[in-house]
Protein backbone atom coordinates (compact mmCIF):
# COMPACT_ATOMS: atom_id res chain seq x y z
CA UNK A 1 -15.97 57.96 -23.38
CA UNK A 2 -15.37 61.80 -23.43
CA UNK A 3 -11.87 63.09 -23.52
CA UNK A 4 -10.64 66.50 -22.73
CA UNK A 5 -7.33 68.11 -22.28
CA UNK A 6 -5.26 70.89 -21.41
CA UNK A 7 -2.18 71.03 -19.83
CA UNK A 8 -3.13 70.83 -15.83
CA UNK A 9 -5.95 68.83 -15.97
CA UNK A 10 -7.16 65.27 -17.49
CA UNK A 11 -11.15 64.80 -17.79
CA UNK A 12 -12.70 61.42 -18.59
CA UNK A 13 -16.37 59.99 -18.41
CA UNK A 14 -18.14 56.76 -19.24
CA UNK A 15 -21.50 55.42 -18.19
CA UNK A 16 -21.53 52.69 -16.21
CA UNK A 17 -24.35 49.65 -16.42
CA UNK A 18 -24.87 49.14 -12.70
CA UNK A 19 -26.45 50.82 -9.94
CA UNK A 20 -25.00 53.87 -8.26
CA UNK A 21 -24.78 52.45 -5.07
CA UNK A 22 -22.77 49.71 -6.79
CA UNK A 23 -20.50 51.87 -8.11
CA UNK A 24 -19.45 54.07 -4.90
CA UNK A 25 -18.56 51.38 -3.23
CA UNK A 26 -16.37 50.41 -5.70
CA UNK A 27 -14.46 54.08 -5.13
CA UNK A 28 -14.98 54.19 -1.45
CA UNK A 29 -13.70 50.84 -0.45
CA UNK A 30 -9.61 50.63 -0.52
CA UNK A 31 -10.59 46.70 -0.78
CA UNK A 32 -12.50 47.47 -4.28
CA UNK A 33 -10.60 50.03 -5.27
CA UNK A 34 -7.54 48.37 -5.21
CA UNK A 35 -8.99 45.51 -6.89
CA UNK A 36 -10.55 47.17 -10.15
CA UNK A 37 -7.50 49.23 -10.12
CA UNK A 38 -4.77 46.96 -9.59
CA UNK A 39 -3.38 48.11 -6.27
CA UNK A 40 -3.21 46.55 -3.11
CA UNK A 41 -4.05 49.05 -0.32
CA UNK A 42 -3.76 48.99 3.36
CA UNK A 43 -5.73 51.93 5.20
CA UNK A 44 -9.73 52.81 5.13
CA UNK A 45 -10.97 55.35 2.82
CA UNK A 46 -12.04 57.96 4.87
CA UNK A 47 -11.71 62.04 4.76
CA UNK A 48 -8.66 63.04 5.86
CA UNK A 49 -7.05 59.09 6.31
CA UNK A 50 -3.75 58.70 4.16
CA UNK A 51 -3.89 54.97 2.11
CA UNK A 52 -1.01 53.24 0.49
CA UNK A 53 0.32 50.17 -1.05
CA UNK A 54 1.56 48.39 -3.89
CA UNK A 55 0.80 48.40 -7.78
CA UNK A 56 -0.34 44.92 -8.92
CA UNK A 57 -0.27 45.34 -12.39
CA UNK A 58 2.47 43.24 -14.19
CA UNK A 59 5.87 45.54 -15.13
CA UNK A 60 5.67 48.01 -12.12
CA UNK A 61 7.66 46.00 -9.90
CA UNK A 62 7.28 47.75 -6.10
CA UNK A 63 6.17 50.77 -6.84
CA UNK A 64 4.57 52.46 -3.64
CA UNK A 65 1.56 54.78 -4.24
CA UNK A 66 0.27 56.71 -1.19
CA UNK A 67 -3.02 58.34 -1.26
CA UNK A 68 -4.50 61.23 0.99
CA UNK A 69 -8.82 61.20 0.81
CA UNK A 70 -9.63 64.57 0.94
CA UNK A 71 -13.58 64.32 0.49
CA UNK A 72 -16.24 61.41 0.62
CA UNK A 73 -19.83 62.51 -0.45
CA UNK A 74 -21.91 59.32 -0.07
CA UNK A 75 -22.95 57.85 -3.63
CA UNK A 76 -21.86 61.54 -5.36
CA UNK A 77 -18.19 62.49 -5.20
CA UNK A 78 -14.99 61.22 -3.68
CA UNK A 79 -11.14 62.97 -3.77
CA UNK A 80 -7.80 62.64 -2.97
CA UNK A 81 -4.81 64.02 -3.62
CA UNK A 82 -1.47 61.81 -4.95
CA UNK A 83 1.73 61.87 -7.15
CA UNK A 84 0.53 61.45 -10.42
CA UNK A 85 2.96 58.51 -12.09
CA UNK A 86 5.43 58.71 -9.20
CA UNK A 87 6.47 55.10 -10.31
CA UNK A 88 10.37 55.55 -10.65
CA UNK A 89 12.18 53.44 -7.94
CA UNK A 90 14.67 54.75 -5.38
CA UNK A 91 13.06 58.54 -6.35
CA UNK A 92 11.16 60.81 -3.47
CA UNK A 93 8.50 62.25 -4.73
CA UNK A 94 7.50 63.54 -1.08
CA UNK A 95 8.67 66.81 -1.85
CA UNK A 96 6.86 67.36 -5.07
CA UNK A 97 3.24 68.72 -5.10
CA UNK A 98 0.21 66.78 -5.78
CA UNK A 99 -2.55 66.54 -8.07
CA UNK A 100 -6.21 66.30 -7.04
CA UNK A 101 -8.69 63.05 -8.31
CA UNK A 102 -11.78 63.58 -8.23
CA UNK A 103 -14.73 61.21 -8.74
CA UNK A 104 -18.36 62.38 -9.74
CA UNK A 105 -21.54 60.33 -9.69
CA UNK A 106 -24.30 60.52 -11.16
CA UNK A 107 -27.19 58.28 -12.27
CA UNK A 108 -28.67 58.28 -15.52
CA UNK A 109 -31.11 56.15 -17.12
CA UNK A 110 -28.17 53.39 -18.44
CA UNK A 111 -26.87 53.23 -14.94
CA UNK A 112 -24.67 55.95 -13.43
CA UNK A 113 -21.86 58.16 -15.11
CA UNK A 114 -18.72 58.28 -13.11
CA UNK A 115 -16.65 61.23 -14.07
CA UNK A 116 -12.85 61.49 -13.09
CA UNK A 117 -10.73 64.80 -13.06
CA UNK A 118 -7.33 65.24 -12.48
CA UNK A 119 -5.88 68.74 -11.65
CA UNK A 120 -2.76 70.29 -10.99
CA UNK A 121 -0.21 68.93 -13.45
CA UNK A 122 0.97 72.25 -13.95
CA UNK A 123 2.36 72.76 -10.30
CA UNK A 124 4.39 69.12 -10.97
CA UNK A 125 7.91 70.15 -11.77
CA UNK A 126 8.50 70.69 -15.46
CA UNK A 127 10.91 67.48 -16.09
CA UNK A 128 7.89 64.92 -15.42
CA UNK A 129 5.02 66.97 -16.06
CA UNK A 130 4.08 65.59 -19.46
CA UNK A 131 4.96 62.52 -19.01
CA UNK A 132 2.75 62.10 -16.00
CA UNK A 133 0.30 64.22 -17.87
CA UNK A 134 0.50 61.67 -20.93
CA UNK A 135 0.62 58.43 -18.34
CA UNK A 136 -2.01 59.31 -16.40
CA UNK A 137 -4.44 60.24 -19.59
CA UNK A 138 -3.89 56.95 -20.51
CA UNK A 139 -3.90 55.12 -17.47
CA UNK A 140 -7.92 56.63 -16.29
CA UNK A 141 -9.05 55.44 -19.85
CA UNK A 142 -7.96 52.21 -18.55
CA UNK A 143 -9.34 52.29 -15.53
CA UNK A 144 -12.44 53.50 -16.39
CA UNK A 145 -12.74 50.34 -18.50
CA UNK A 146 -11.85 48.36 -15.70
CA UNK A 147 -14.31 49.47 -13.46
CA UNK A 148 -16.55 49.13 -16.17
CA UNK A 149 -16.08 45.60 -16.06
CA UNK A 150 -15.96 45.45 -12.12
CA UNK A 151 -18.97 46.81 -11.66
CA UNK A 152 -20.97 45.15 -14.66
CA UNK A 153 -24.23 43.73 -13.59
């Protein structure tokens, strides 16, 4: 797993034993998604479609994430836009700005590398923006394991 930082952005890779195919729709399904990732979503992903629901995970109570698809690229790339560790309850976060995930696919002779970049920490207002720069770096080297093990064949 490759790990890169700077201040506005988080990069992350691994390579992935299954199949591209496998692994898009894996990203592309809010069913999947949510299930590798520990949310439960209700909306489609689609361009333009807004998704939301609930963290799963133990210890985040009912924290609300909402999700806005920006692009779907069969089998190759996928975005959307977010606020990164908005996970404080009672807070608004609708005001702030968002940062942009991106997921890149390609397939390579293991299986397929899925690379994830998030951008635009710097615009989040300075009293959160390294924690959700810090929670977030952690959180996709998570998830990339988890998907890891969703996808396994």
């Amino acid at each position: 797993m490759k790990l890169h930082n700077a201040t506005d952005r988080i990069e992350k890779e691994i390579v992935l034993r299954a199949p591209q195919s496998r692994v898009w729709r894996a990203l592309a399904s809010a069913d999947e998604f949510g299930a590798w990732f520990g949310m439960k979503l209700e909306g489609t992903f689609a361009p333009g479609g807004h998704v939301h629901g609930q963290i799963t995970l133990p210890g985040h109570g009912q924290v609300t994430i909402e999700i806005a698809i920006e692009r779907m690229d069969p089998e190759s790339r996928m975005s959307y836009r977010w606020h990164p560790y908005a996970v404080e309850s009672g807070v608004d976060y609708s005001s702030e700005p968002t940062t942009l995930v991106e997921f890149q696919l390609e397939e390579v002779a293991e299986g397929t590398r899925l690379r994830v970049v998030e951008s635009g920490f710097d615009r989040i207002p300075a009293a959160r923006r390294a924690e959700a720069l810090r929670m977030n770096d952690a959180g996709w080297a998570e998830q990339l394991e988890n998907i890891a093990r969703y996808v396994a064949v």
